[in-house]
Protein backbone atom coordinates (compact mmCIF):
# COMPACT_ATOMS: atom_id res chain seq x y z
CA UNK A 1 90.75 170.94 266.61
CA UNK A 2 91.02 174.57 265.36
CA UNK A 3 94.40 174.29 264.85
CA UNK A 4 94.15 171.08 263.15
CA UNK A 5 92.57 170.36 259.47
CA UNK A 6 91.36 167.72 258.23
CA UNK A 7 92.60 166.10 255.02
CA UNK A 8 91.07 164.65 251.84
CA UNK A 9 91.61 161.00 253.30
CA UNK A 10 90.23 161.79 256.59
CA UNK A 11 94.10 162.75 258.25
CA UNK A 12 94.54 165.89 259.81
CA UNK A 13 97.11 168.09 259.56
CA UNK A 14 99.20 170.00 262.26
CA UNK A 15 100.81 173.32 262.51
CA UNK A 16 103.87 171.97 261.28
CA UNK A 17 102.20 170.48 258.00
CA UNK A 18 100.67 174.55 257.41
CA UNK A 19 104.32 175.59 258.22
CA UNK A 20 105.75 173.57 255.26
CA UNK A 21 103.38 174.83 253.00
CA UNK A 22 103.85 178.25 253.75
CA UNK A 23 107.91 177.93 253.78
CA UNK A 24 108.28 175.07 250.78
CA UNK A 25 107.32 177.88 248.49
CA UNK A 26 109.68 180.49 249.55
CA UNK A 27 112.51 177.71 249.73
CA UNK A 28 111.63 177.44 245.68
CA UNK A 29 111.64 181.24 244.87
CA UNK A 30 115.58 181.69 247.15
CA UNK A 31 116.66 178.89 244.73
CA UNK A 32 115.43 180.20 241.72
CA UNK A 33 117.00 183.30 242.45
CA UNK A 34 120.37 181.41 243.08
CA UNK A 35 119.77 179.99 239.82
CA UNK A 36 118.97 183.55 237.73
CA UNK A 37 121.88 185.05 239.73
CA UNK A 38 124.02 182.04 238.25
CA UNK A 39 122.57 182.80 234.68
CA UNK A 40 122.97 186.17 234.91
CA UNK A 41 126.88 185.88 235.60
CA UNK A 42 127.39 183.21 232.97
CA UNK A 43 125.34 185.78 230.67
CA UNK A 44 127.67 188.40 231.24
CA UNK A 45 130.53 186.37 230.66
CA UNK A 46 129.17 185.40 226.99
CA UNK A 47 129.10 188.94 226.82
CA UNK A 48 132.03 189.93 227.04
CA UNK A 49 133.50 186.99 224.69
CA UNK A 50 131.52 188.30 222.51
CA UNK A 51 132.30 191.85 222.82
CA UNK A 52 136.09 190.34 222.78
CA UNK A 53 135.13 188.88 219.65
CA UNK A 54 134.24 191.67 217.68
CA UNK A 55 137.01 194.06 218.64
CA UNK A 56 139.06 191.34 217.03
CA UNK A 57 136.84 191.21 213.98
CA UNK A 58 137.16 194.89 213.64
CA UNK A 59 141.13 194.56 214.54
CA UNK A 60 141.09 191.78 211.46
CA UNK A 61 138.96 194.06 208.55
CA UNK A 62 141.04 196.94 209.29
CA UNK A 63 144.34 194.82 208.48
CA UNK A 64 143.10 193.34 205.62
CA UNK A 65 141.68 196.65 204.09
CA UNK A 66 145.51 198.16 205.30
CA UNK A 67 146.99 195.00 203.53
CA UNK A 68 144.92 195.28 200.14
CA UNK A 69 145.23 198.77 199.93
CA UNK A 70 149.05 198.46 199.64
CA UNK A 71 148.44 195.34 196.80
CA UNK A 72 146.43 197.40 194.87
CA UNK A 73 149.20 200.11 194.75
CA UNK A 74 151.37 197.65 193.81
CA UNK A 75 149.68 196.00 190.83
CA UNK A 76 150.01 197.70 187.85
CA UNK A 77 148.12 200.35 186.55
CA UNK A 78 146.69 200.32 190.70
């Protein structure tokens, strides 16, 4: 019986029953690690969209600065 023990409801509970409870737990932290490691890739992806993003922004204000520079020049009196 010392390897055995007992239940709430009276039933006992075997080796295998403590095994589960010890590995059930570390089955739950490997996939939550699968699923941070998933995150953290689709993370960096956003990243770099965004980063993408700006450089594209910054591509766009320089044009239009370029492009109203050379209107004003050409309005009179500019």
């Amino acid at each position: 019986m010392s390897w055995r023990r007992r239940r709430a409801g009276g039933d006992t509970e075997s080796r295998g029953g403590i095994a589960d409870r010890f590995w059930a737990p570390l089955a739950v932290v490997v996939k939550l690690q699968d699923k941070v490691g998933r995150q953290a890739g689709a993370a960096k992806g956003r990243q770099s969209r965004i980063e993408d993003l700006a450089a594209r922004v910054i591509r766009l204000e320089a044009r239009m600065e370029m492009v109203l520079h050379a209107v004003m020049r050409r309005l009179p009196g500019g």
